[in-house]
PDB file of N, CA and C in Angstrom:
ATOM      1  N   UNK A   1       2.937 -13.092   9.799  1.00  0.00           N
ATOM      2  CA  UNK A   1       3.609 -13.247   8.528  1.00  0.00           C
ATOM      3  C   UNK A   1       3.677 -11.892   7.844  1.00  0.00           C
ATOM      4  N   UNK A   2       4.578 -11.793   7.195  1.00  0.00           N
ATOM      5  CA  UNK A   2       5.159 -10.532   6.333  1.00  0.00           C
ATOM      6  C   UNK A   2       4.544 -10.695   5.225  1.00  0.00           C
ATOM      7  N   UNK A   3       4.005  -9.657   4.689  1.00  0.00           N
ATOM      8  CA  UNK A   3       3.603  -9.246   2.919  1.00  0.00           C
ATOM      9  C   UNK A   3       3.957  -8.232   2.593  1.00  0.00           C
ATOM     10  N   UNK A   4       4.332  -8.269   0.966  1.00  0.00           N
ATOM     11  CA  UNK A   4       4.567  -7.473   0.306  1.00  0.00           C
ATOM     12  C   UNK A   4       3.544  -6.839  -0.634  1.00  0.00           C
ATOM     13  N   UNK A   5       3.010  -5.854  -0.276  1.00  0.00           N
ATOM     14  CA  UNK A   5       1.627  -5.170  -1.055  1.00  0.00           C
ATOM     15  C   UNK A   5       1.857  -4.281  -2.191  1.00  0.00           C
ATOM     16  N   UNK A   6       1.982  -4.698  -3.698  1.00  0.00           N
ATOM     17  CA  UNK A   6       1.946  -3.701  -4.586  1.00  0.00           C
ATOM     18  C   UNK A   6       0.838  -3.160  -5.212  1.00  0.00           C
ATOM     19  N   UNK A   7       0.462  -2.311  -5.063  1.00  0.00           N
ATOM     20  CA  UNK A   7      -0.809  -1.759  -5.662  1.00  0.00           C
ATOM     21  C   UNK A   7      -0.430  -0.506  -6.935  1.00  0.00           C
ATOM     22  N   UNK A   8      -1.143  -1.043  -7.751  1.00  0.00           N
ATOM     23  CA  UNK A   8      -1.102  -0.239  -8.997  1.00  0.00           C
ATOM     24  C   UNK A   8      -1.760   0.741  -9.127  1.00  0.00           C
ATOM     25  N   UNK A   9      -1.862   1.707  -9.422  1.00  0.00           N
ATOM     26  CA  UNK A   9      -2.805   3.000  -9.877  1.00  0.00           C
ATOM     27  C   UNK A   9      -3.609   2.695 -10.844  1.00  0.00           C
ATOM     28  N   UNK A  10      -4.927   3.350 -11.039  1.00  0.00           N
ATOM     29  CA  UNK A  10      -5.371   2.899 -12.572  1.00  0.00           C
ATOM     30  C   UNK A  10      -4.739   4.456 -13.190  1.00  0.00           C
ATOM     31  N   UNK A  11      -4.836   4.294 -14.450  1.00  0.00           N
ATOM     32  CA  UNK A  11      -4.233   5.200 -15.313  1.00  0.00           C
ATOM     33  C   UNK A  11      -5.139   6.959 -14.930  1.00  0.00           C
ATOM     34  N   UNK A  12      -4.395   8.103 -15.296  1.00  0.00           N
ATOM     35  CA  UNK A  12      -4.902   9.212 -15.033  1.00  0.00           C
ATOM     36  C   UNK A  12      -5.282   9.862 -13.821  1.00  0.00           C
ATOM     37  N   UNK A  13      -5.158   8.916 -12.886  1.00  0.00           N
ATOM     38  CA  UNK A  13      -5.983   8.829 -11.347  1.00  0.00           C
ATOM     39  C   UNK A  13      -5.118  10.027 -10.334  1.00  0.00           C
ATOM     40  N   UNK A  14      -4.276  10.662 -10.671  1.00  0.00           N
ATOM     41  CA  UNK A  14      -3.596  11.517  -9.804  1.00  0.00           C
ATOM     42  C   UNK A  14      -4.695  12.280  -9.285  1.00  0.00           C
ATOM     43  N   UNK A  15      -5.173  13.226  -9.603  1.00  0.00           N
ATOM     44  CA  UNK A  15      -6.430  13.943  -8.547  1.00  0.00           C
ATOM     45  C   UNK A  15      -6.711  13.124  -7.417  1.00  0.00           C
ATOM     46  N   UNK A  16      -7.615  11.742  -8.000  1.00  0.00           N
ATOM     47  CA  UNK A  16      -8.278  10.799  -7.279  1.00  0.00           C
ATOM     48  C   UNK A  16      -7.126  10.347  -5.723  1.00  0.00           C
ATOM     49  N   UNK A  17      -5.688  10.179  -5.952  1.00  0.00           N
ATOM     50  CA  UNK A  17      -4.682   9.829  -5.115  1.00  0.00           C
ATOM     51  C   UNK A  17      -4.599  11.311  -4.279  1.00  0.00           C
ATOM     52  N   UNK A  18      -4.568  12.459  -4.811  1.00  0.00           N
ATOM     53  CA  UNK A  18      -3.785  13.810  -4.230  1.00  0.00           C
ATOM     54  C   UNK A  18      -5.415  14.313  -3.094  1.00  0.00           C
ATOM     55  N   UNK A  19      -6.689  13.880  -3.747  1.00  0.00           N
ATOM     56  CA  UNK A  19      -7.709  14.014  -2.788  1.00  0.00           C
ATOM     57  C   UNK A  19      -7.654  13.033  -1.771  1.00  0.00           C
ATOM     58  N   UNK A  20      -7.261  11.671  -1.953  1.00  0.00           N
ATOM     59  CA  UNK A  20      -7.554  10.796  -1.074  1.00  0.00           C
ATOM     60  C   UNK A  20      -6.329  10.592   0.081  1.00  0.00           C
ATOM     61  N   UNK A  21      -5.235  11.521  -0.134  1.00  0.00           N
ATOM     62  CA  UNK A  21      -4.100  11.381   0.621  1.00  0.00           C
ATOM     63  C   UNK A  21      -4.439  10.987   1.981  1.00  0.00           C
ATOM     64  N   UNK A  22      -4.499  12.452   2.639  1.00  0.00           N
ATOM     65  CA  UNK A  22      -4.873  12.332   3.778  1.00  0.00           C
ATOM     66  C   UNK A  22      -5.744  11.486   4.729  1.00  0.00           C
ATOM     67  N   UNK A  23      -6.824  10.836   4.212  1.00  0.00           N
ATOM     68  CA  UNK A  23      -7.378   9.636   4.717  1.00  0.00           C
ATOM     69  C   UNK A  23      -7.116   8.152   4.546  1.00  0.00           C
ATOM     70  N   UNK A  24      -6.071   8.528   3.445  1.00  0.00           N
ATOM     71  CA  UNK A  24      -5.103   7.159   3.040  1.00  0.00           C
ATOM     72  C   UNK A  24      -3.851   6.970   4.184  1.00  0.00           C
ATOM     73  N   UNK A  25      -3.542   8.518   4.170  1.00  0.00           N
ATOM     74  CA  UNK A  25      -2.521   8.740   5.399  1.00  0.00           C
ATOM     75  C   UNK A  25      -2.942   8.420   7.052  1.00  0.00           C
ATOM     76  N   UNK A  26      -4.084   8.831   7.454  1.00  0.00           N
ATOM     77  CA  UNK A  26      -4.623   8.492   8.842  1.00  0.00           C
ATOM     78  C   UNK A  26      -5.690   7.005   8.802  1.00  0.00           C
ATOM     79  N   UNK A  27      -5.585   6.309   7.598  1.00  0.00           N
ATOM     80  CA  UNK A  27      -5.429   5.051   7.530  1.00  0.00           C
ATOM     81  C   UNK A  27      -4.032   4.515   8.381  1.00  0.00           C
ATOM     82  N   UNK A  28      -3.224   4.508   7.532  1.00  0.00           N
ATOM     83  CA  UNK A  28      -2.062   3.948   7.976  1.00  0.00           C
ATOM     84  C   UNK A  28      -1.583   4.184   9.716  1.00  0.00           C
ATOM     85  N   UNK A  29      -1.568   5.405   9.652  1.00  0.00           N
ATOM     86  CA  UNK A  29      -1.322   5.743  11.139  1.00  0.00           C
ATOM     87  C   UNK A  29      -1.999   4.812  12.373  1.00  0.00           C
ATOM     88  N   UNK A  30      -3.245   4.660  11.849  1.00  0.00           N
ATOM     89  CA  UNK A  30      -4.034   3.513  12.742  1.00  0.00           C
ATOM     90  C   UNK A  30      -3.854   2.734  12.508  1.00  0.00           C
ATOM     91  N   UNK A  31      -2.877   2.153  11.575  1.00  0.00           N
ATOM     92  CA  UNK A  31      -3.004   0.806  11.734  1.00  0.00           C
ATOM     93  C   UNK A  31      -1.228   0.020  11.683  1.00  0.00           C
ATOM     94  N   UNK A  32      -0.795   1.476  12.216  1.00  0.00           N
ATOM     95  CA  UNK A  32       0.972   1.210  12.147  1.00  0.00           C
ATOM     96  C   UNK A  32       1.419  -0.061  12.643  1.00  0.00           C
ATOM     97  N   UNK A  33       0.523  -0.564  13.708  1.00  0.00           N
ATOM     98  CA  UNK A  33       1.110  -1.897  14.309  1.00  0.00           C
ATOM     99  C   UNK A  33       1.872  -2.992  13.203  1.00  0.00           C
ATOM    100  N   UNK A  34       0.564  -2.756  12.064  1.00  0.00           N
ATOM    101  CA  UNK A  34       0.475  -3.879  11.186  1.00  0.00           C
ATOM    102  C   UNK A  34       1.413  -3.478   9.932  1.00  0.00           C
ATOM    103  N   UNK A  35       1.342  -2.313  10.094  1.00  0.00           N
ATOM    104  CA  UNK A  35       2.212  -1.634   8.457  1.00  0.00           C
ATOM    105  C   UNK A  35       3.503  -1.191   9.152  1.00  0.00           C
ATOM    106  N   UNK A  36       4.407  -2.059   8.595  1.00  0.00           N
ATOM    107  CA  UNK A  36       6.015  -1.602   8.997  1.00  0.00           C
ATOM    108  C   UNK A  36       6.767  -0.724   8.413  1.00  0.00           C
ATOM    109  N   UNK A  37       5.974  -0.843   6.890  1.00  0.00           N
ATOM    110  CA  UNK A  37       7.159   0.019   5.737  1.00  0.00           C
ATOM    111  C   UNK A  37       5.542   0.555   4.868  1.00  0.00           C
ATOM    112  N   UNK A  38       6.451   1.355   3.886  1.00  0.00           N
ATOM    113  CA  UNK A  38       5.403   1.810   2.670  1.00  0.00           C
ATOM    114  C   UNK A  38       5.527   3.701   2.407  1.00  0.00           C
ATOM    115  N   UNK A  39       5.148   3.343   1.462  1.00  0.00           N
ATOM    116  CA  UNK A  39       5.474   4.431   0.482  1.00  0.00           C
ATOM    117  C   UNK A  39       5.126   4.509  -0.970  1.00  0.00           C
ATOM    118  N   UNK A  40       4.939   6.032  -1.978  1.00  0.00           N
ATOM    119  CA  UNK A  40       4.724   5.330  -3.181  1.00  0.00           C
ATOM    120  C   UNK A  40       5.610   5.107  -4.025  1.00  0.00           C
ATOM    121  N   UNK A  41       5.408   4.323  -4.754  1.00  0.00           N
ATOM    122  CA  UNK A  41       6.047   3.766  -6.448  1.00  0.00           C
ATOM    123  C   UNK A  41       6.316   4.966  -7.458  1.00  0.00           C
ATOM    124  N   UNK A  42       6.746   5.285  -7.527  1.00  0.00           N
ATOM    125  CA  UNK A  42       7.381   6.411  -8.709  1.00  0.00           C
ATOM    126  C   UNK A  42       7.534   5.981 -10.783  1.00  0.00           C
ATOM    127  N   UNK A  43       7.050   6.887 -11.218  1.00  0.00           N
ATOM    128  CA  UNK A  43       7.373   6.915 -12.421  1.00  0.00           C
ATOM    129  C   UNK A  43       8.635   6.615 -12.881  1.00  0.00           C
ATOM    130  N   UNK A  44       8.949   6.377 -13.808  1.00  0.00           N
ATOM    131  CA  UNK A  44      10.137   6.208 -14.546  1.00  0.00           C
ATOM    132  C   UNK A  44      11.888   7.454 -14.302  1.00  0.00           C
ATOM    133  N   UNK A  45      10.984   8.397 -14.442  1.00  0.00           N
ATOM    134  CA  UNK A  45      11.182   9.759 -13.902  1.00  0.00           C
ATOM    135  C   UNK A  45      11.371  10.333 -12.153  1.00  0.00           C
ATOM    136  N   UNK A  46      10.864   8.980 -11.626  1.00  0.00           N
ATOM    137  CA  UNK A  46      11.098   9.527 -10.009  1.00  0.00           C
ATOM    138  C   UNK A  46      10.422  11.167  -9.598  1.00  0.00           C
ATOM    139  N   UNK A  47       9.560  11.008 -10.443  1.00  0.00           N
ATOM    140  CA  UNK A  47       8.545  12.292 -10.045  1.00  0.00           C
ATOM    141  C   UNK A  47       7.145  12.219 -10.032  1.00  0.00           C
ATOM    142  N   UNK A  48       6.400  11.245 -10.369  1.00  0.00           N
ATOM    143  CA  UNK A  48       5.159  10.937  -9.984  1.00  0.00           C
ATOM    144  C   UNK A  48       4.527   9.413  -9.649  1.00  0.00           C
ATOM    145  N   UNK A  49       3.571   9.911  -8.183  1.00  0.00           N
ATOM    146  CA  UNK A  49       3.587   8.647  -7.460  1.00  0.00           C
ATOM    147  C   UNK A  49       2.609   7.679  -9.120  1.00  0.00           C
ATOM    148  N   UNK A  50       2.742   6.096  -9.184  1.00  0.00           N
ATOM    149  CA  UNK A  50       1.911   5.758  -9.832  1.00  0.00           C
ATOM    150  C   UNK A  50       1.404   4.387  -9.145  1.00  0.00           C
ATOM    151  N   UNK A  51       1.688   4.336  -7.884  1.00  0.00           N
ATOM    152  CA  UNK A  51       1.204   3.020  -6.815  1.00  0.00           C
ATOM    153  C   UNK A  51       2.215   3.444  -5.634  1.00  0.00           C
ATOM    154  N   UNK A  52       1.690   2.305  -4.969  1.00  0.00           N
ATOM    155  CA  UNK A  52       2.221   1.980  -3.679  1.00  0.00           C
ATOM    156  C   UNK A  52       2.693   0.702  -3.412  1.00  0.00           C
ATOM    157  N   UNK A  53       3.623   0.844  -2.114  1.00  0.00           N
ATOM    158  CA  UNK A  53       4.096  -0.288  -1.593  1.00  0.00           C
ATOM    159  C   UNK A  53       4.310  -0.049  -0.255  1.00  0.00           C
ATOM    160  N   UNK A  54       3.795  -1.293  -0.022  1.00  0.00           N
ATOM    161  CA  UNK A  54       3.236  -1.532   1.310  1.00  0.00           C
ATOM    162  C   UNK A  54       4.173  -3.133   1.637  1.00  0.00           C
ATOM    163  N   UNK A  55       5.007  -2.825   3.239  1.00  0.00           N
ATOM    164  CA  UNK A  55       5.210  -4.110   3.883  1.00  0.00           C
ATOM    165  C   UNK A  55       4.076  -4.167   5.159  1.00  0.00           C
ATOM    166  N   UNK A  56       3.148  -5.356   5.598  1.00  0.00           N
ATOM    167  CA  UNK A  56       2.496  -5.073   6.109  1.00  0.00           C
ATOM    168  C   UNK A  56       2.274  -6.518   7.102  1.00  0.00           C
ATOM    169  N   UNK A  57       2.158  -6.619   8.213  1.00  0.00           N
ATOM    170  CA  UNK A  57       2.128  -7.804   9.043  1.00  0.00           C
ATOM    171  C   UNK A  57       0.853  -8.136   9.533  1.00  0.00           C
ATOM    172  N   UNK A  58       0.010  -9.382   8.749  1.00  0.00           N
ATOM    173  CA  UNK A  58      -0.780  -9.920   9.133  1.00  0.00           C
ATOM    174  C   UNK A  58      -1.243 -11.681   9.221  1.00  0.00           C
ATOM    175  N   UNK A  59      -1.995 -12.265   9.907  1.00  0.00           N
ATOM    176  CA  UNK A  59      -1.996 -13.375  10.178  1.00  0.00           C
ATOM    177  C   UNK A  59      -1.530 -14.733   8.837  1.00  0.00           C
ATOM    178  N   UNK A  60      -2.514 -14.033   8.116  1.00  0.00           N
ATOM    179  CA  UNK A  60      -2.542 -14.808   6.716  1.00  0.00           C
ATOM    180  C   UNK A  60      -2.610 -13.985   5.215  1.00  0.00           C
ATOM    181  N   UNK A  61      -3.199 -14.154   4.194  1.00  0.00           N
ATOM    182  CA  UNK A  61      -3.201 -13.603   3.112  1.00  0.00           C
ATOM    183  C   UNK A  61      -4.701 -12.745   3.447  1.00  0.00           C
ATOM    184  N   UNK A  62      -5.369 -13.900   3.630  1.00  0.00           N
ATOM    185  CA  UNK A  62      -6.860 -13.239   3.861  1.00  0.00           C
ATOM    186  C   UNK A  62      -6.571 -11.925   4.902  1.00  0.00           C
ATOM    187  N   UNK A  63      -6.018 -12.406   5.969  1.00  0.00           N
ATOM    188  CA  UNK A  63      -6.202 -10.780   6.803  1.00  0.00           C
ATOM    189  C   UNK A  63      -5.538  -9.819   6.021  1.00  0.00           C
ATOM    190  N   UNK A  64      -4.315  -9.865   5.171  1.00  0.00           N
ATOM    191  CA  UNK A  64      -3.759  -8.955   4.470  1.00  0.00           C
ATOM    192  C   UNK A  64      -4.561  -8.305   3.399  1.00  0.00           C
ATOM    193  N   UNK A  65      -5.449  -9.389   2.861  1.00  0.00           N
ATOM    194  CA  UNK A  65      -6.621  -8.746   1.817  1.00  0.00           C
ATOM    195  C   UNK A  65      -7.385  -7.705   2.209  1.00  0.00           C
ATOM    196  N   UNK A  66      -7.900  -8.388   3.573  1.00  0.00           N
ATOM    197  CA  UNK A  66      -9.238  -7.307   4.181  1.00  0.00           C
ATOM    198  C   UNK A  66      -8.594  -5.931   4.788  1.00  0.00           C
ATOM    199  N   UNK A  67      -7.603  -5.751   5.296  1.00  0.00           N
ATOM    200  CA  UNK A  67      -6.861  -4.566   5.617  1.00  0.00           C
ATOM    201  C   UNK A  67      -6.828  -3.949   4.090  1.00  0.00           C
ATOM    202  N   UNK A  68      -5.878  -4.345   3.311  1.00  0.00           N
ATOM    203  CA  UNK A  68      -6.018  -3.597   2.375  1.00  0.00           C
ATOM    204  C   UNK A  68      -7.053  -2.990   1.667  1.00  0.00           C
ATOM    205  N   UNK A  69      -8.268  -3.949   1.390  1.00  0.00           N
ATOM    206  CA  UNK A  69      -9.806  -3.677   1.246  1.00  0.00           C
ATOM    207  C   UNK A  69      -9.796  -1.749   1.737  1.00  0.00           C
ATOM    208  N   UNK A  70      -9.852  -2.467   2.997  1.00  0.00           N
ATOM    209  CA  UNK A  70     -10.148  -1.256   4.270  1.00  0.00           C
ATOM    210  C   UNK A  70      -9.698   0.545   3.996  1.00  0.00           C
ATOM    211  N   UNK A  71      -8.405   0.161   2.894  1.00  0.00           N
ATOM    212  CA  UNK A  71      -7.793   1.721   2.882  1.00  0.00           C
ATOM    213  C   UNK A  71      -7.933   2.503   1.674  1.00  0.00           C
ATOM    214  N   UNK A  72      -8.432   3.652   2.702  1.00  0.00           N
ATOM    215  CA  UNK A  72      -9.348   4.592   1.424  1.00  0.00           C
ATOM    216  C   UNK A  72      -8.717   4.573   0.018  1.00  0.00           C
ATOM    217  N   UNK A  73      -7.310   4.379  -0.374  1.00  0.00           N
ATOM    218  CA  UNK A  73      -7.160   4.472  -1.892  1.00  0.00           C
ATOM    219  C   UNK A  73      -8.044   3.200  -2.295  1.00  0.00           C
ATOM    220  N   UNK A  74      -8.077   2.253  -1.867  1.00  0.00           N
ATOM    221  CA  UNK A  74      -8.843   1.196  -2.403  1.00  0.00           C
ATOM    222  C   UNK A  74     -10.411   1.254  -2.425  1.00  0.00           C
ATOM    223  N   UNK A  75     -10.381   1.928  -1.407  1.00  0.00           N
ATOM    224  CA  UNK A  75     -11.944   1.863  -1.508  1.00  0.00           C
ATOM    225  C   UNK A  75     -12.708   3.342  -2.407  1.00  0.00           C
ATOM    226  N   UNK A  76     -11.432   4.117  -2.960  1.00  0.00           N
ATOM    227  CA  UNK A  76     -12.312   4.775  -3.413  1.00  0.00           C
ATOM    228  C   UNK A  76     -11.778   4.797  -5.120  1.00  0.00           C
ATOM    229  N   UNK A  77     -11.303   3.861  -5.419  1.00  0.00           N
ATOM    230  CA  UNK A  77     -10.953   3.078  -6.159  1.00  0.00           C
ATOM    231  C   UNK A  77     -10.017   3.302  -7.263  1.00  0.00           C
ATOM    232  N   UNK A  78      -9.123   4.161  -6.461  1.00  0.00           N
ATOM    233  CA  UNK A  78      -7.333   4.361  -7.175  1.00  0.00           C
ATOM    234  C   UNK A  78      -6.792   3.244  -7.617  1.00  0.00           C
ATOM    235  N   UNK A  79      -7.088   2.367  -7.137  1.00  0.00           N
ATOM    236  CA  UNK A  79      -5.667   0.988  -7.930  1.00  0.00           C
ATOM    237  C   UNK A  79      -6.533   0.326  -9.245  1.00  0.00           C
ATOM    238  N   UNK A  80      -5.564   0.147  -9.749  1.00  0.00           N
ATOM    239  CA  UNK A  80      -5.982  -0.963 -11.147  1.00  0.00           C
ATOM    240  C   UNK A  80      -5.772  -2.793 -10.821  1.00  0.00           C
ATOM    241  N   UNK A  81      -4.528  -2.739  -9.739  1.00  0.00           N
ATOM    242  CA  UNK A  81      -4.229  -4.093  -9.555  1.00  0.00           C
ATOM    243  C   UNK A  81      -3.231  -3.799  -8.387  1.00  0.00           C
ATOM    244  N   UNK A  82      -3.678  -5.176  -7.428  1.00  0.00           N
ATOM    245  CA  UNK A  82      -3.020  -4.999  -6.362  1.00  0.00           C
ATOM    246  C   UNK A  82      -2.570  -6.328  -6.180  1.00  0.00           C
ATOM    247  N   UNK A  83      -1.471  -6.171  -5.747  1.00  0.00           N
ATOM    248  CA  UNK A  83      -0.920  -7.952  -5.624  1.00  0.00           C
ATOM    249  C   UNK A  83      -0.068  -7.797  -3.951  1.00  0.00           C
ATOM    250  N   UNK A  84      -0.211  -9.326  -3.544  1.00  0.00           N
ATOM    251  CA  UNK A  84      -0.009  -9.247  -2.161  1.00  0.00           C
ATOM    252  C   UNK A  84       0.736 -10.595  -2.064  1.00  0.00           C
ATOM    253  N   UNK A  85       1.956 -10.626  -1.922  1.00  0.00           N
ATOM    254  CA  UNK A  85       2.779 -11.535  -1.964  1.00  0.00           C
ATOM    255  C   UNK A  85       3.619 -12.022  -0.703  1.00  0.00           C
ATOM    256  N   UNK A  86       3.505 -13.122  -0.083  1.00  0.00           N
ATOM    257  CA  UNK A  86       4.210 -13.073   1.113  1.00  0.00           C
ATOM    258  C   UNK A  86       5.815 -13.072   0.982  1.00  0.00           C
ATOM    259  N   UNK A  87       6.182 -12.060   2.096  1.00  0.00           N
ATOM    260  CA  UNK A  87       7.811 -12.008   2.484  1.00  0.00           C
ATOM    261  C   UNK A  87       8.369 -11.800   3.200  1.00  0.00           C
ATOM    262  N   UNK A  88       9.614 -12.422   3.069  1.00  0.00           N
ATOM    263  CA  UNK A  88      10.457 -12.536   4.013  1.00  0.00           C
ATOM    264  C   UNK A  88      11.620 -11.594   4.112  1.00  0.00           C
ATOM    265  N   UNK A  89      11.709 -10.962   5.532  1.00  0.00           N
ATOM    266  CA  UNK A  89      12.987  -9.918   5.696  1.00  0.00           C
ATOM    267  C   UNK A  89      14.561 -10.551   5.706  1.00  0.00           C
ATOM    268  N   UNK A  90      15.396 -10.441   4.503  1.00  0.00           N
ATOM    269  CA  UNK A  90      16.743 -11.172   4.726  1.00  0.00           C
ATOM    270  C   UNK A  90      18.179 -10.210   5.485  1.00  0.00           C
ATOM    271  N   UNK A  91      17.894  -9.156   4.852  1.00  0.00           N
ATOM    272  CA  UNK A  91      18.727  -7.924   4.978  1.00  0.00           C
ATOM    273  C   UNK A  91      18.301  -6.558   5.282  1.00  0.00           C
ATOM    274  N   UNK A  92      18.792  -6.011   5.926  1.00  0.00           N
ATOM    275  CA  UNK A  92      18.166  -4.503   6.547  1.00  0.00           C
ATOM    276  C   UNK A  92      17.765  -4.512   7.583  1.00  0.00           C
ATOM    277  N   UNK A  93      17.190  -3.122   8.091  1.00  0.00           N
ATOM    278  CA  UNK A  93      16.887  -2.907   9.341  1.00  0.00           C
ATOM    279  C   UNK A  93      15.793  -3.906   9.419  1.00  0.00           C
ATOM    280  N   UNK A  94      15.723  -4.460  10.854  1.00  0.00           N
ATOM    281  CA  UNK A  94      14.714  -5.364  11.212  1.00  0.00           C
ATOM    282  C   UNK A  94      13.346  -4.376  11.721  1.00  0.00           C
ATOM    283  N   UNK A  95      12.110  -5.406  11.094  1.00  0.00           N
ATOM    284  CA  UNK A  95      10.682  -4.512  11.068  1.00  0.00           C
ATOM    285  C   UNK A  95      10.238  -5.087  12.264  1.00  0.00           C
TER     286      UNK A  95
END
């Protein structure tokens, strides 16, 4: 099943995101099977990241939780709120 992962930044947290890149980044890489899409959320302005979004393929909600758990922005505790919504691909390139 398909989810849609929005994760929020908590406020001020840019350092906290610009240190944690790279292990946020070789997160993903390992686990490309499961992550089809993603990228971050932009300001108003389209110039600073302030979350992410994540399409990500796992069994249920619960496996989608614990993956996400798993990746260093979360665990080192960049988001304010993360919501994980299941979805469905109607249009576009197929994942």
């Amino acid at each position: 099943m398909l989810f849609a992962v929005i994760c929020y930044d908590k406020p001020n947290a840019d350092a906290l995101r610009i240190a944690t890149r790279p292990a946020h980044l070789a997160f993903l890489e390992k686990h490309s099977a499961h992550v089809k899409l993603g990228g971050p959320v932009l300001d108003d302005a389209g110039e600073r990241p302030i979350g992410s979004l994540l399409i990500i393929e796992q069994a249920d909600k619960a496996s989608a939780q614990a993956l996400i758990s798993e990746d260093p922005y979360a665990q080192a505790g960049l988001f304010e709120r993360v919501e994980i919504l299941g979805w469905k691909r109607v249009v576009g390139a197929a994942l």
